[in-house]
N, C-alpha and C. Protein backbone atom coordinates (compact mmCIF):
# COMPACT_ATOMS: atom_id res chain seq x y z
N UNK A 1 32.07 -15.14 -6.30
CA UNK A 1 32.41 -13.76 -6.06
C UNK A 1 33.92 -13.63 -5.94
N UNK A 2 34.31 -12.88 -6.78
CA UNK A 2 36.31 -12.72 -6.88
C UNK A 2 36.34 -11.26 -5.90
N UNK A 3 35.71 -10.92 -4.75
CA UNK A 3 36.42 -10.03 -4.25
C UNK A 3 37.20 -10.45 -3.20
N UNK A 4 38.84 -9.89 -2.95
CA UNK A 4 39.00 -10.50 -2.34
C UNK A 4 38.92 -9.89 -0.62
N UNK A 5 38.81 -8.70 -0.59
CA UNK A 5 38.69 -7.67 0.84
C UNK A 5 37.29 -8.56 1.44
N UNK A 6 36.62 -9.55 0.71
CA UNK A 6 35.31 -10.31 1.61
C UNK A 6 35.57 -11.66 1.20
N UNK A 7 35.32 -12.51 2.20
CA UNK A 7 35.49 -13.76 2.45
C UNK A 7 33.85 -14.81 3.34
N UNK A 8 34.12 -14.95 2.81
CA UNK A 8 32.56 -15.89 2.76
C UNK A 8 33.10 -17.59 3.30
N UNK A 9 32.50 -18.07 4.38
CA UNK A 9 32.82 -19.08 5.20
C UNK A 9 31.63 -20.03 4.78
N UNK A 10 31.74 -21.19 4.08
CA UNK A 10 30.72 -21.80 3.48
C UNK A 10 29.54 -22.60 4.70
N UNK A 11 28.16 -22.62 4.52
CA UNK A 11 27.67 -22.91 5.65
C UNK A 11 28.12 -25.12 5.26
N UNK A 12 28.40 -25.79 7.04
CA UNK A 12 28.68 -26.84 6.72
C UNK A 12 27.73 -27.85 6.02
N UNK A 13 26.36 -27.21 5.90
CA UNK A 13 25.97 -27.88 5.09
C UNK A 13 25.76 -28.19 3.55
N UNK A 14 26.00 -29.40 3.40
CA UNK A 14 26.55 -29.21 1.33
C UNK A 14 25.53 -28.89 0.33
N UNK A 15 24.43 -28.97 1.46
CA UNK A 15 23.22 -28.33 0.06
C UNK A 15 22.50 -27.39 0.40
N UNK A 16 23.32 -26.23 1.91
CA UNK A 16 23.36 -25.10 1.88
C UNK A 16 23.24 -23.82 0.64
N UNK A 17 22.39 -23.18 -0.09
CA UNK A 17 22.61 -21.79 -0.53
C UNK A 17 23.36 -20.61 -0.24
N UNK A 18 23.55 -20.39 1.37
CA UNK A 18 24.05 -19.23 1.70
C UNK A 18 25.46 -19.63 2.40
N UNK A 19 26.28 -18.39 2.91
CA UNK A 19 27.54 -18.56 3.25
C UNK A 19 27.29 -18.54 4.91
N UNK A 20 27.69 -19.29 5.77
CA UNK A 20 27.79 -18.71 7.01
C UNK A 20 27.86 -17.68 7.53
N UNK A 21 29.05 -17.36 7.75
CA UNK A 21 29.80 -15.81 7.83
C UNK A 21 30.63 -15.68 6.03
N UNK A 22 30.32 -14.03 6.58
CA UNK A 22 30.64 -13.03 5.49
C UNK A 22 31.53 -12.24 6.29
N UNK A 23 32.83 -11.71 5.97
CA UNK A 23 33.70 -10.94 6.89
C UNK A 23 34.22 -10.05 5.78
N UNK A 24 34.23 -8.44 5.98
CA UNK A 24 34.43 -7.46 5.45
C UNK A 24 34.72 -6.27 6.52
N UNK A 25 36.13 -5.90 5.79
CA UNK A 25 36.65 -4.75 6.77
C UNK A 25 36.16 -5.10 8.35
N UNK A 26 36.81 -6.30 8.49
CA UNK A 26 37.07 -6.74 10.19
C UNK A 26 35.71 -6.78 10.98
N UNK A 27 34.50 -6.83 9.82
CA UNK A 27 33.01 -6.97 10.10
C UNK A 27 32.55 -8.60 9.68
N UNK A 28 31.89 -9.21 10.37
CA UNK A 28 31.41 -10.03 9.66
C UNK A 28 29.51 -10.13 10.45
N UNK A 29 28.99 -11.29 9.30
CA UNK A 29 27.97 -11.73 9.20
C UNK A 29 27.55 -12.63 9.50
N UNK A 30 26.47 -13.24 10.32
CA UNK A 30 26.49 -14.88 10.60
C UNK A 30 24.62 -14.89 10.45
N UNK A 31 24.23 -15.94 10.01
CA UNK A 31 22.91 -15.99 10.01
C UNK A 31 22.84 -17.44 10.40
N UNK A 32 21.70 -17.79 11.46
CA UNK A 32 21.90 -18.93 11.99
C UNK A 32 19.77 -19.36 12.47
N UNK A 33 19.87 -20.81 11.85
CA UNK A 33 18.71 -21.12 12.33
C UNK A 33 18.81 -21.96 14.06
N UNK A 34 17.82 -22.88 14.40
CA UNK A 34 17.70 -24.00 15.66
C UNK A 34 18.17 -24.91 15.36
N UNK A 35 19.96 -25.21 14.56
CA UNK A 35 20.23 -26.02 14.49
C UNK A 35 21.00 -26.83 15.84
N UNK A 36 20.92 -28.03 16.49
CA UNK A 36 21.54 -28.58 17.47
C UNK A 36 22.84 -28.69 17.16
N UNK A 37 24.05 -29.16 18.10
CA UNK A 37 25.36 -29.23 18.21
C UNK A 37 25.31 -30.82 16.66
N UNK A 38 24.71 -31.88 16.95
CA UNK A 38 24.94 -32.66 15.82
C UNK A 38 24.54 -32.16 14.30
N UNK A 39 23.99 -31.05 14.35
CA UNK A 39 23.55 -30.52 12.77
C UNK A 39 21.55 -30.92 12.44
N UNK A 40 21.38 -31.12 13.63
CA UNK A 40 20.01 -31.63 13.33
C UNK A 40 19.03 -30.21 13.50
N UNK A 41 18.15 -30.47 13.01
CA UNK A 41 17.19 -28.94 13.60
C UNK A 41 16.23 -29.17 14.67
N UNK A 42 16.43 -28.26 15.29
CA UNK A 42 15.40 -28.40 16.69
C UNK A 42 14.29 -27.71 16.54
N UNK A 43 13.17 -28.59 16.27
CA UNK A 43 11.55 -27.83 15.85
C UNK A 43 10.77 -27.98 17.04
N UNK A 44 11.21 -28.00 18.76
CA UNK A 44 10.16 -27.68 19.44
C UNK A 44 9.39 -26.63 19.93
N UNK A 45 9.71 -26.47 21.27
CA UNK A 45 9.09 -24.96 21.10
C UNK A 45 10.17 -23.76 21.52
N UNK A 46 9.55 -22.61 21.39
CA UNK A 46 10.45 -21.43 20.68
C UNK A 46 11.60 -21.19 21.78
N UNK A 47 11.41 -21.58 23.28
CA UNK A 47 12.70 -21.72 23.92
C UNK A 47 13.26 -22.53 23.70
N UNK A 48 13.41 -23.51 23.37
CA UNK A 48 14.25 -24.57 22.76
C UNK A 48 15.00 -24.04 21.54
N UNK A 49 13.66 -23.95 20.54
CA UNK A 49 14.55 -23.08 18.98
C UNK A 49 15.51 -22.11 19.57
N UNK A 50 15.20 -21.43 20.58
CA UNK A 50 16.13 -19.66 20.53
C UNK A 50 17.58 -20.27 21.36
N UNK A 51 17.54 -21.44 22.26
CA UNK A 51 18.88 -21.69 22.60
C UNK A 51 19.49 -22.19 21.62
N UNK A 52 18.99 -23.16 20.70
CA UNK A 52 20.07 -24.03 19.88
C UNK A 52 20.31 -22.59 18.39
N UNK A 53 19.44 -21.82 18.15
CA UNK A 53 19.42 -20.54 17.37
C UNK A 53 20.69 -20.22 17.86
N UNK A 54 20.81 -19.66 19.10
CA UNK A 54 21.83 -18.48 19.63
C UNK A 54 22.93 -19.24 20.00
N UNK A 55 22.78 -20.70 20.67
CA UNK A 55 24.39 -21.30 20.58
C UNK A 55 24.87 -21.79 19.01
N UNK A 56 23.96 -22.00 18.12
CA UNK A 56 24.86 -22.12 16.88
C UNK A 56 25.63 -21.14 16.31
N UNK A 57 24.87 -19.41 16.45
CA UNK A 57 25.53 -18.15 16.31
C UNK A 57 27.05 -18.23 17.13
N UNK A 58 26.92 -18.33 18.20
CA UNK A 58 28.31 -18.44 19.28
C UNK A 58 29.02 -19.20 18.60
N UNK A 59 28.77 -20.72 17.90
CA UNK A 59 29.78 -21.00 17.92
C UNK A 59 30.11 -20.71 16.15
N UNK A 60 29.33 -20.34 15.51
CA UNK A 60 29.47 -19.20 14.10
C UNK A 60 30.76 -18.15 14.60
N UNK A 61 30.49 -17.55 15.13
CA UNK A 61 31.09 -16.19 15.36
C UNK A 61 32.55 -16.69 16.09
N UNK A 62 32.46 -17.70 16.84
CA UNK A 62 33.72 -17.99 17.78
C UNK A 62 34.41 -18.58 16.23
N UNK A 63 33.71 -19.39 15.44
CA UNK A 63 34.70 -20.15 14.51
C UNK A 63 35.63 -19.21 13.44
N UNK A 64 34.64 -17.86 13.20
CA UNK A 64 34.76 -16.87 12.55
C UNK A 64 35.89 -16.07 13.18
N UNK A 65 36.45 -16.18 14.47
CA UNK A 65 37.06 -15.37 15.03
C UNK A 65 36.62 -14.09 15.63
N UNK A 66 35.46 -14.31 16.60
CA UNK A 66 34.63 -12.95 17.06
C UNK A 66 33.66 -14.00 18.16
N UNK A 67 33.23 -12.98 19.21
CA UNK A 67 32.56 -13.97 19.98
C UNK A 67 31.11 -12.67 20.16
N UNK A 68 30.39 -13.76 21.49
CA UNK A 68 28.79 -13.09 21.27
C UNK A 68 28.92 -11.68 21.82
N UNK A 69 30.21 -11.46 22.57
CA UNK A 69 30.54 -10.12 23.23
C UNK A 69 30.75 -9.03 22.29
N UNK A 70 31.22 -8.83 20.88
CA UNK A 70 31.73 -8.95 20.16
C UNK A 70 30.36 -8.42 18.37
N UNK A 71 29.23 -8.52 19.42
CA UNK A 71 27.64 -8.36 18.55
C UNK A 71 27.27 -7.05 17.93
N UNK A 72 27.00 -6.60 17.49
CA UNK A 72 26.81 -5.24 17.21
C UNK A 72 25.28 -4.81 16.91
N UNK A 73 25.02 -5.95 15.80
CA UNK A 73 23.55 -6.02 15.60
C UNK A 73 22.96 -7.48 15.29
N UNK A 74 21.74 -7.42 15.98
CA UNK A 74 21.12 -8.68 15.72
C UNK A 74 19.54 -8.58 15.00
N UNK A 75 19.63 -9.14 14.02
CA UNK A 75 18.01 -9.12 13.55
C UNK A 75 17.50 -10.71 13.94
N UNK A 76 16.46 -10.39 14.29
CA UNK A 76 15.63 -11.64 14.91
C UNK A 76 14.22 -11.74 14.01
N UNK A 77 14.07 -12.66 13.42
CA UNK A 77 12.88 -13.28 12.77
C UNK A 77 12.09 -14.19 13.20
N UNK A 78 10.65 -13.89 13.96
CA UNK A 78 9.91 -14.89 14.67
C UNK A 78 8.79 -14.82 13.84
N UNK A 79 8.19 -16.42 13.43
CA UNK A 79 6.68 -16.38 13.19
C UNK A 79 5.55 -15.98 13.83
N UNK A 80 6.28 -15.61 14.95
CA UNK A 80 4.88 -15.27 15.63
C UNK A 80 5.21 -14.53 16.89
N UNK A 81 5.19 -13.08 16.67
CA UNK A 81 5.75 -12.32 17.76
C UNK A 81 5.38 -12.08 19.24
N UNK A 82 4.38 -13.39 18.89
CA UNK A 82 4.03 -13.66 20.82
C UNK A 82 5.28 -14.47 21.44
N UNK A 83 5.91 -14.63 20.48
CA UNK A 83 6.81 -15.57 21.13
C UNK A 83 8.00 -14.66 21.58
N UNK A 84 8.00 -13.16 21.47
CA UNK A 84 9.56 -12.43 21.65
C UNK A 84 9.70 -12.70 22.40
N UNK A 85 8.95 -12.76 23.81
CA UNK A 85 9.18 -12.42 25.06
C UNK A 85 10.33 -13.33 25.79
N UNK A 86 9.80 -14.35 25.11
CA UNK A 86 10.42 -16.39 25.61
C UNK A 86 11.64 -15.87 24.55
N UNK A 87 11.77 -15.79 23.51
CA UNK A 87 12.83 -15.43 22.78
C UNK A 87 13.78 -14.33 23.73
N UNK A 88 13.01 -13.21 24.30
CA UNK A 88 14.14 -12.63 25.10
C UNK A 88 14.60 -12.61 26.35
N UNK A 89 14.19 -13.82 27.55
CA UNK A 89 14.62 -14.62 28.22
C UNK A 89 15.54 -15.72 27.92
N UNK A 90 15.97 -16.20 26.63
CA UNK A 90 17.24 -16.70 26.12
C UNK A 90 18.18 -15.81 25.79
N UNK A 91 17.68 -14.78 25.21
CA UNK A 91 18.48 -13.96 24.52
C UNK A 91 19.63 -13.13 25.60
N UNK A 92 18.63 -13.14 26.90
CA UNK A 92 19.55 -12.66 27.85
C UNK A 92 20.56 -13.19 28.76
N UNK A 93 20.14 -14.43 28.37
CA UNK A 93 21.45 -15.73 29.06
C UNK A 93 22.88 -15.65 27.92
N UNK A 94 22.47 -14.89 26.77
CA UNK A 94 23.47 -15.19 25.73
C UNK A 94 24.54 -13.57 25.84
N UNK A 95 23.29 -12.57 25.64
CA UNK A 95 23.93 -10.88 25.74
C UNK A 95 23.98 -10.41 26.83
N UNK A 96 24.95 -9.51 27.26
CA UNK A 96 24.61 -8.43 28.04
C UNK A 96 24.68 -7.35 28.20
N UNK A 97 24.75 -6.01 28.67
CA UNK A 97 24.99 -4.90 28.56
C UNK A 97 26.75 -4.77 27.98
N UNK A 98 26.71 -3.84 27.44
CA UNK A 98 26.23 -3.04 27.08
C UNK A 98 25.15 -4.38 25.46
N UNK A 99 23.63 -4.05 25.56
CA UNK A 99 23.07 -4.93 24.60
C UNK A 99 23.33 -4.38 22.99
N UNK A 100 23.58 -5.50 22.06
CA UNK A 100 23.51 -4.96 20.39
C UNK A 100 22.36 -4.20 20.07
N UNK A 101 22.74 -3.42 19.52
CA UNK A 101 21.59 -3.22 18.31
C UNK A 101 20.59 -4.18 17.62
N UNK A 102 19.38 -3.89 17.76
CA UNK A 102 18.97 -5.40 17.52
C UNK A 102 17.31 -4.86 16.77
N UNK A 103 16.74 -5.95 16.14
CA UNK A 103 15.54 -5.43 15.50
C UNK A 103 14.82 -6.54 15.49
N UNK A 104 13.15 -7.01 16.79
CA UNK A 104 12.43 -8.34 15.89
C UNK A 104 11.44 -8.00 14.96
N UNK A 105 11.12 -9.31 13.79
CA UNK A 105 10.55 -8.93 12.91
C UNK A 105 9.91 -10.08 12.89
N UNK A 106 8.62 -9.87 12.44
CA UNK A 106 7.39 -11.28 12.63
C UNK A 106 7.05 -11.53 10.98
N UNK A 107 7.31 -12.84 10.81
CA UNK A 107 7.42 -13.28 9.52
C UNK A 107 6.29 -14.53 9.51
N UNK A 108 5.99 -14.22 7.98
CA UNK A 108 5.18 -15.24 7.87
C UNK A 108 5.46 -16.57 8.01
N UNK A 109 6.31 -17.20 7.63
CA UNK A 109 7.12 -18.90 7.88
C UNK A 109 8.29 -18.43 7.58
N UNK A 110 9.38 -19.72 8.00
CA UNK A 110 10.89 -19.66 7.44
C UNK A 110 10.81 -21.18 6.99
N UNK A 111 12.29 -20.91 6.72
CA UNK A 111 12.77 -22.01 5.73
C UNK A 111 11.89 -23.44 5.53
N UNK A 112 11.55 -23.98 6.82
CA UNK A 112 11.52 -24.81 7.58
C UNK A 112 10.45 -25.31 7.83
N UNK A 113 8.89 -26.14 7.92
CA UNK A 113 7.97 -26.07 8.27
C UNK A 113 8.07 -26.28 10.03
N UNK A 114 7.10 -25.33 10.79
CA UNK A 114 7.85 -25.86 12.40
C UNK A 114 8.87 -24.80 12.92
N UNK A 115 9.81 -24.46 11.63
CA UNK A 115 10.88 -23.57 12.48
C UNK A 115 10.26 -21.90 12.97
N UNK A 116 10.67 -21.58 14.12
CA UNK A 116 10.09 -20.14 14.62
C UNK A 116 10.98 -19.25 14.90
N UNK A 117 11.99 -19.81 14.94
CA UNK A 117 13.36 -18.50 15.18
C UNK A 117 13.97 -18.61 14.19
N UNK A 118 15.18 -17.68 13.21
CA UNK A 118 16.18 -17.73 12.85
C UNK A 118 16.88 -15.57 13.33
N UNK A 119 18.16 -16.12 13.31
CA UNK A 119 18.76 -14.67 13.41
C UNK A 119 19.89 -14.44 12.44
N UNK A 120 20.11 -12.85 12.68
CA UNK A 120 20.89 -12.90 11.44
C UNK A 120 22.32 -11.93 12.38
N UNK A 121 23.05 -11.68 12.62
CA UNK A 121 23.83 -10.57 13.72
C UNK A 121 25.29 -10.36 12.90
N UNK A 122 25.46 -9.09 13.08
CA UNK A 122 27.09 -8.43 12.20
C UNK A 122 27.88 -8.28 14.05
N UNK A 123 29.02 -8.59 13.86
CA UNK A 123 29.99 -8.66 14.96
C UNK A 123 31.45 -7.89 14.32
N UNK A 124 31.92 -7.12 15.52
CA UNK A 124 33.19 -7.21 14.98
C UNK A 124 34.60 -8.63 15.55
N UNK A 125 35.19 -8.66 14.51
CA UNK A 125 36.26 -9.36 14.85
C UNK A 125 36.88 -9.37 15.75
N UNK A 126 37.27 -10.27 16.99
CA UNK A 126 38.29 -10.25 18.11
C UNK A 126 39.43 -10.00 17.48
């Protein structure tokens, strides 16, 4: 893509498809699965997925230059929407008032066999 007003932050993994963050007009994009601090994926259960989910976003968005304060909207994708609840007992160690805009959506599988969270959240730039 030759535009140059958007900038696309490659995800660190090399046989990644998508871009990390996407940053446009001082907006950007971060989509983030249960990956752990070493790059491994965390397939236990869905409080586990939603911390290593939401600290990989933090540190997405901090690398991006924007932090979780900083959220505007978050879309949340769970296989199984019994699980929001546990999903939003993490979610509230991460946000706080004033809370993003936010939308969950119950999906049939992701990427991943095992995986139950991924999110997707637009922030503005610090």
């Amino acid at each position: 893509m030759a535009n140059q007003d958007i900038i696309f932050t490659p995800d660190p993994d090399a046989d990644s498809i998508s871009s990390d963050v996407t940053t446009f007009n001082g907006i950007m994009v971060s989509t983030q699965i249960p990956t752990r601090a070493d790059g491994s994926l965390e397939l236990g259960g869905i409080t586990e997925q939603s911390e290593c989910t939401l600290q990989a976003l933090k540190v997405a968005l901090e690398r991006a230059g924007s932090s979780m304060d900083r959220v505007m909207h978050l879309t949340i994708y769970l296989t199984d929407m019994a699980d929001r609840g546990a999903f939003n007992e993490v979610y509230q160690r991460f946000f706080a008032k004033p809370w993003p805009v936010r939308a969950a959506v119950g999906v049939a599988s992701l990427a991943v066999e095992g995986m139950r969270v991924e999110v997707t959240a637009m922030a503005a730039k610090a």
